[in-house]
Protein backbone atom coordinates (compact mmCIF):
# COMPACT_ATOMS: atom_id res chain seq x y z
CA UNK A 1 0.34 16.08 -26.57
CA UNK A 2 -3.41 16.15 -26.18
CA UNK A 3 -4.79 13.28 -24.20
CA UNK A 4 -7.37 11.31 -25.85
CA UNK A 5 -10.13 9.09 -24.05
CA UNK A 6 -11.64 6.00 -25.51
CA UNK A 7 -14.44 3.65 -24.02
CA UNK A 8 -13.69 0.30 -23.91
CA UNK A 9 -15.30 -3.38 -22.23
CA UNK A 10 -13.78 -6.69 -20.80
CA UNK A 11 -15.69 -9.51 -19.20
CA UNK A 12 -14.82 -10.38 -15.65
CA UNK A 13 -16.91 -12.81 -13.49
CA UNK A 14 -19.60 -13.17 -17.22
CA UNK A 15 -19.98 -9.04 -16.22
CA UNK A 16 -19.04 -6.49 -18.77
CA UNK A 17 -17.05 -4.07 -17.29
CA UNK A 18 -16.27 -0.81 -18.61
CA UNK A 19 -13.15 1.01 -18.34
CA UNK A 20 -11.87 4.69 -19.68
CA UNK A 21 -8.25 4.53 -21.43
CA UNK A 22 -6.50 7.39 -21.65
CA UNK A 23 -3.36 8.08 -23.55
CA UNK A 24 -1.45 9.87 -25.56
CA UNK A 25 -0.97 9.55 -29.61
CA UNK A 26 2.95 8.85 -28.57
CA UNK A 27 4.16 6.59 -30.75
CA UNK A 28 5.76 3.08 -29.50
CA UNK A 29 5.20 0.64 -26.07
CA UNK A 30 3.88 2.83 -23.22
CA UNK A 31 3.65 1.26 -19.46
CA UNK A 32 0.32 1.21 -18.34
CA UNK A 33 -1.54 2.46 -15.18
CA UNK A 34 -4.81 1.14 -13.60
CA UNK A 35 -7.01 3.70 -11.59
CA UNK A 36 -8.97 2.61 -9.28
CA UNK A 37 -11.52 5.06 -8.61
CA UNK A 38 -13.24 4.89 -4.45
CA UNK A 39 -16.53 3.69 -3.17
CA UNK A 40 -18.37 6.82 -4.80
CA UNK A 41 -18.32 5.01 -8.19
CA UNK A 42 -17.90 7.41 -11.47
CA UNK A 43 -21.02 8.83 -12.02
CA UNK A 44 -20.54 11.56 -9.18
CA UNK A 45 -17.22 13.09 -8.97
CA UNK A 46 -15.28 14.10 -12.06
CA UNK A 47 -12.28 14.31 -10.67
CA UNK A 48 -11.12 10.33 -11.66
CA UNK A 49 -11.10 11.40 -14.68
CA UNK A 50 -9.19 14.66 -14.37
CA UNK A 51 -6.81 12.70 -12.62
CA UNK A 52 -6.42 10.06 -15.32
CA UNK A 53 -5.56 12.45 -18.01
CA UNK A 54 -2.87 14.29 -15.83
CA UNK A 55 -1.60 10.97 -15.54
CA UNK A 56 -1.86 9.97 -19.25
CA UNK A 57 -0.49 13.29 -20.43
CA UNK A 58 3.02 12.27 -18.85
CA UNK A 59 2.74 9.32 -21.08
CA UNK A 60 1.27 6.28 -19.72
CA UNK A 61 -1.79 4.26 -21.28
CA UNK A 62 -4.43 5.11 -17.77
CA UNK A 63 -6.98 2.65 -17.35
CA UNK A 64 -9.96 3.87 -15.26
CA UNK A 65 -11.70 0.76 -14.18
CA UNK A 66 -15.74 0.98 -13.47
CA UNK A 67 -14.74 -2.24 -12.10
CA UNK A 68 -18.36 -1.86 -9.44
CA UNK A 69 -20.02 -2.92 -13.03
CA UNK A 70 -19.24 -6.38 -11.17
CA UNK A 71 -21.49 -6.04 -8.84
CA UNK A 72 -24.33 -3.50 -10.49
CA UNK A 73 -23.52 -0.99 -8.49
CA UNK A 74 -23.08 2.67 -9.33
CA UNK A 75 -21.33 3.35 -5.73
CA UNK A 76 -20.38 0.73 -3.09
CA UNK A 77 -22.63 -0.34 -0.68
CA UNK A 78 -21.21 -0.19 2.53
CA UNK A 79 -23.76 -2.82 4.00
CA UNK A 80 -22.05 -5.59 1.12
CA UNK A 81 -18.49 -3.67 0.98
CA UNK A 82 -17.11 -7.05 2.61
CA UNK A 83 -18.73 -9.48 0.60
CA UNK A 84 -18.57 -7.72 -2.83
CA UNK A 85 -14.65 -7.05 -2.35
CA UNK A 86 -12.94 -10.88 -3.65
CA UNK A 87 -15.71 -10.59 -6.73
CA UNK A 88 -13.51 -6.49 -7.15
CA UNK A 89 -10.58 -7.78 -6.64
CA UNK A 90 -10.88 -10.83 -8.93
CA UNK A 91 -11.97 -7.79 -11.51
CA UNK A 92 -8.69 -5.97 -11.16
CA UNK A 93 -7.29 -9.09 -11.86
CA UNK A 94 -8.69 -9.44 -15.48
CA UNK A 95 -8.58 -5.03 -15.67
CA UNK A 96 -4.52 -6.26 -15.10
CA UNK A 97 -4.89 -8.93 -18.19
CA UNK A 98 -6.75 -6.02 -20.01
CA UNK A 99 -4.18 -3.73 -19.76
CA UNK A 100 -1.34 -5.73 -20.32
CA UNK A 101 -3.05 -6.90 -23.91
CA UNK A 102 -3.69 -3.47 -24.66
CA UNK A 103 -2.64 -2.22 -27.90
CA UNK A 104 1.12 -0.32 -27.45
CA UNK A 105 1.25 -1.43 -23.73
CA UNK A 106 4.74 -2.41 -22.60
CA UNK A 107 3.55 -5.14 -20.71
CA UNK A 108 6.55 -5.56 -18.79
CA UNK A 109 5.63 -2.20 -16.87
CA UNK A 110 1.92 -1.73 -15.42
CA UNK A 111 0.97 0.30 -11.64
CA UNK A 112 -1.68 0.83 -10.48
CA UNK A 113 -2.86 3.79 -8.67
CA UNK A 114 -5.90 3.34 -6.03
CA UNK A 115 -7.69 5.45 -4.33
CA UNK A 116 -9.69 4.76 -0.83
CA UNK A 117 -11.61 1.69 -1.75
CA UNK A 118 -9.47 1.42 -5.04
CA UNK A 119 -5.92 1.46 -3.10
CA UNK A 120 -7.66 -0.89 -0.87
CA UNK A 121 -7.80 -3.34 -3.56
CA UNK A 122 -4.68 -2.32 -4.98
CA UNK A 123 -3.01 -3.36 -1.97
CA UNK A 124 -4.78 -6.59 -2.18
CA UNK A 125 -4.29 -7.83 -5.91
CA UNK A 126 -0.49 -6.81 -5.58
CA UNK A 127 -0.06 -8.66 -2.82
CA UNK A 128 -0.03 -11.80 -4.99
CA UNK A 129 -0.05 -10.69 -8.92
CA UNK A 130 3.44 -9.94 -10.00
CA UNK A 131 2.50 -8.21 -12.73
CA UNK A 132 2.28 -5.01 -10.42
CA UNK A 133 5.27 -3.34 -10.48
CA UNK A 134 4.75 -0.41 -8.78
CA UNK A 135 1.64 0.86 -6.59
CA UNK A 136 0.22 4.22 -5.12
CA UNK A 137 -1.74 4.17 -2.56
CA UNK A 138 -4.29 7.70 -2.11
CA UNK A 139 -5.66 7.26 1.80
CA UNK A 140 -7.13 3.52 1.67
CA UNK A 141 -7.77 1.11 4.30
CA UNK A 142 -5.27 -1.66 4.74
CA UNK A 143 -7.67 -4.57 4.01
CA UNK A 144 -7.04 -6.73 6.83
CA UNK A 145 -7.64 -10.44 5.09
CA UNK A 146 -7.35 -9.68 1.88
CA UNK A 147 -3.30 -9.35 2.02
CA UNK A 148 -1.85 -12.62 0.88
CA UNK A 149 -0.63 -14.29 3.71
CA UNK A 150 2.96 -13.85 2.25
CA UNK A 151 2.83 -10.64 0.58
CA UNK A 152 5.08 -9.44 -1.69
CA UNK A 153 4.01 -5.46 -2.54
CA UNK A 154 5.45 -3.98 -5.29
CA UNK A 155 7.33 -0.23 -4.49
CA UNK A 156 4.30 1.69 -2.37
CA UNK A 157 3.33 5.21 -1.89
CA UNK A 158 1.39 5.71 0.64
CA UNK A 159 -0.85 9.27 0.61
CA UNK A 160 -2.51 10.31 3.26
CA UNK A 161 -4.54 12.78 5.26
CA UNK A 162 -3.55 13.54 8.77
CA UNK A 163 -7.43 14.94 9.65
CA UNK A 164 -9.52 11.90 7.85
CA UNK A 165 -12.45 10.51 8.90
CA UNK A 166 -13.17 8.18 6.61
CA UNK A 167 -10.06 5.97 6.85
CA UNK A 168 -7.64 6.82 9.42
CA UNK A 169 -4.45 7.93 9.05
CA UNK A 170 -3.51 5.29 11.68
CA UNK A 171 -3.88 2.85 8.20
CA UNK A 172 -1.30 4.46 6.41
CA UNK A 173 0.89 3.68 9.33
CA UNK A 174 -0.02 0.08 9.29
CA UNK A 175 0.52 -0.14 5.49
CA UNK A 176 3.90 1.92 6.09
CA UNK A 177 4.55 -0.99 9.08
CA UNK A 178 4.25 -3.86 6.57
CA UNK A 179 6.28 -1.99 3.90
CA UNK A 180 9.08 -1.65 6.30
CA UNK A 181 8.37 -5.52 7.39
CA UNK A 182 8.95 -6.78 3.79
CA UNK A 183 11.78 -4.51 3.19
CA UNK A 184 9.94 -2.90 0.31
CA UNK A 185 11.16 0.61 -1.32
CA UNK A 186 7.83 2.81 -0.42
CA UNK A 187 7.75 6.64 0.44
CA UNK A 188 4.57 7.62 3.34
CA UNK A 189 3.50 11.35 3.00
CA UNK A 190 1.48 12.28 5.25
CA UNK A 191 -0.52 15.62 4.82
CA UNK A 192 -1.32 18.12 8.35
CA UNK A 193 -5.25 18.34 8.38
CA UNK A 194 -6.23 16.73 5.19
CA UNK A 195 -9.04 15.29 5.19
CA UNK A 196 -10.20 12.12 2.69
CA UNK A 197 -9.47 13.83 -0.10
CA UNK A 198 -6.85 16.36 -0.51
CA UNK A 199 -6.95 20.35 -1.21
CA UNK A 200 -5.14 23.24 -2.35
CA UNK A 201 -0.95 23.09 -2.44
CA UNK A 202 -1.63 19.63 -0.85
CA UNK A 203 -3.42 17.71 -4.23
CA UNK A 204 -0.62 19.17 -6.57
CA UNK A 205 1.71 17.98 -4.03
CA UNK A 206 0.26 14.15 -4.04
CA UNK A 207 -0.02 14.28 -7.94
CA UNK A 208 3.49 15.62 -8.17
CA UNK A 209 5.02 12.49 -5.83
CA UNK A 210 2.86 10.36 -7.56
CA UNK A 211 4.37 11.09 -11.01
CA UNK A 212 7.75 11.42 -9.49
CA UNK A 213 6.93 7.75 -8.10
CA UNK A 214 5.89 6.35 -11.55
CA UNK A 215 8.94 7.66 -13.24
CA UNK A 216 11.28 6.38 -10.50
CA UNK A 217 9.83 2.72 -10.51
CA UNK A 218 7.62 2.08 -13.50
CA UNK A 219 9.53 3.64 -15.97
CA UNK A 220 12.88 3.60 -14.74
CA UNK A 221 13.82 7.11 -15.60
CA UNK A 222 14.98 8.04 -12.83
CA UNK A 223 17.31 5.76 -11.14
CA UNK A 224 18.74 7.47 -7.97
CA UNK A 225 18.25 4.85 -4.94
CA UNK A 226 15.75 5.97 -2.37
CA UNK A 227 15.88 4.73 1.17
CA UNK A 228 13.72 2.63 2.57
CA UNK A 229 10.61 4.47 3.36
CA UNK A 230 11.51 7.25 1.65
């Protein structure tokens, strides 16, 4: 089915946020998908978007949150990254009430997928918001004192790039570590030489687990047991 793309608003914080939805004309409830885009913001790399309707096309309601609109900001400042990232998270929170009051959202079943910055913040909000039932996590940080202080993540897959600069693969590790910790199902795949971002055979890979992740935790449809880190 063709995906189709509508612009829509919530307030958060008395901002206006914007936020792409993407979905299908599939009749009845759909589960629902937050994307979090990174700190390069939406106005310079179309690929959020291409990645939202890949996502939407296998028949979720995707979300794209401009959820910097908090703070003005068409990328993030790195200088204020600290500061800025409780007023983003608090955001997510009401992009979660969004989405679950969505018309034909099956409330019941909402992920989110983040990447860099936005998996950051993913890890964050589902640390304490139950509502996240399943996460995936494209090469963030682990954002040390944002995690609740007695986490419970959702199901996690963890992406990332053995060669990054940006964000070390040494945090997918330390994500993996407190996945393991908490006794959480979670896969870790990490690519040889990826940077932060991923190329070639390697992004159809990552979109392929991701999908393969949603289907096996968000919508239930397939219900083979995995071990414990995958």
């Amino acid at each position: 089915m063709p995906v189709q793309e509508k612009r829509n608003t919530f307030t958060s914080g008395g901002k206006t946020i914007a936020v792409d939805t993407f979905q299908t004309s599939k009749a009845g409830q759909q589960p629902s998908v937050l994307m979090l885009h990174g700190a390069d913001g939406l106005s310079y790399n179309n690929q959020y978007r291409e990645g939202a309707r890949g996502v939407a096309a296998s028949g979720y309601q995707v979300h794209l949150v401009h959820y910097l609109d908090r703070t003005g900001e068409r990328r993030a400042s790195f200088a204020t990254i600290f500061q800025n990232f409780k007023p983003w998270m608090d955001t997510v929170e009401d992009a979660l009430t969004f989405a679950t009051t969505y018309p034909g959202a099956d409330a019941n079943r909402i992920g989110i997928i983040g990447i860099s910055l936005g998996a950051a913040l993913g890890l964050a909000v589902s640390s304490t918001d139950r509502r996240v039932k399943t996460l995936v996590n494209y090469f963030g940080p682990l954002p040390q004192g944002a995690i609740a202080t007695t986490p419970r993540l959702p199901p996690t897959l963890v992406l990332h790039g053995s060669a990054d600069p940006i964000v070390p693969v040494a945090n997918a590790y330390a994500v993996e570590a407190l996945l393991r910790q908490q006794n959480v199902p979670h896969e870790v795949k990490v690519y040889p030489g990826q940077g932060h971002g991923f190329r070639g055979a390697a992004e159809k890979d990552a979109m392929h687990r991701a999908l393969a992740f949603l289907r096996r935790y968000l919508t239930g449809a397939d219900t083979a047991p995995l071990p414990i880190g995958g």
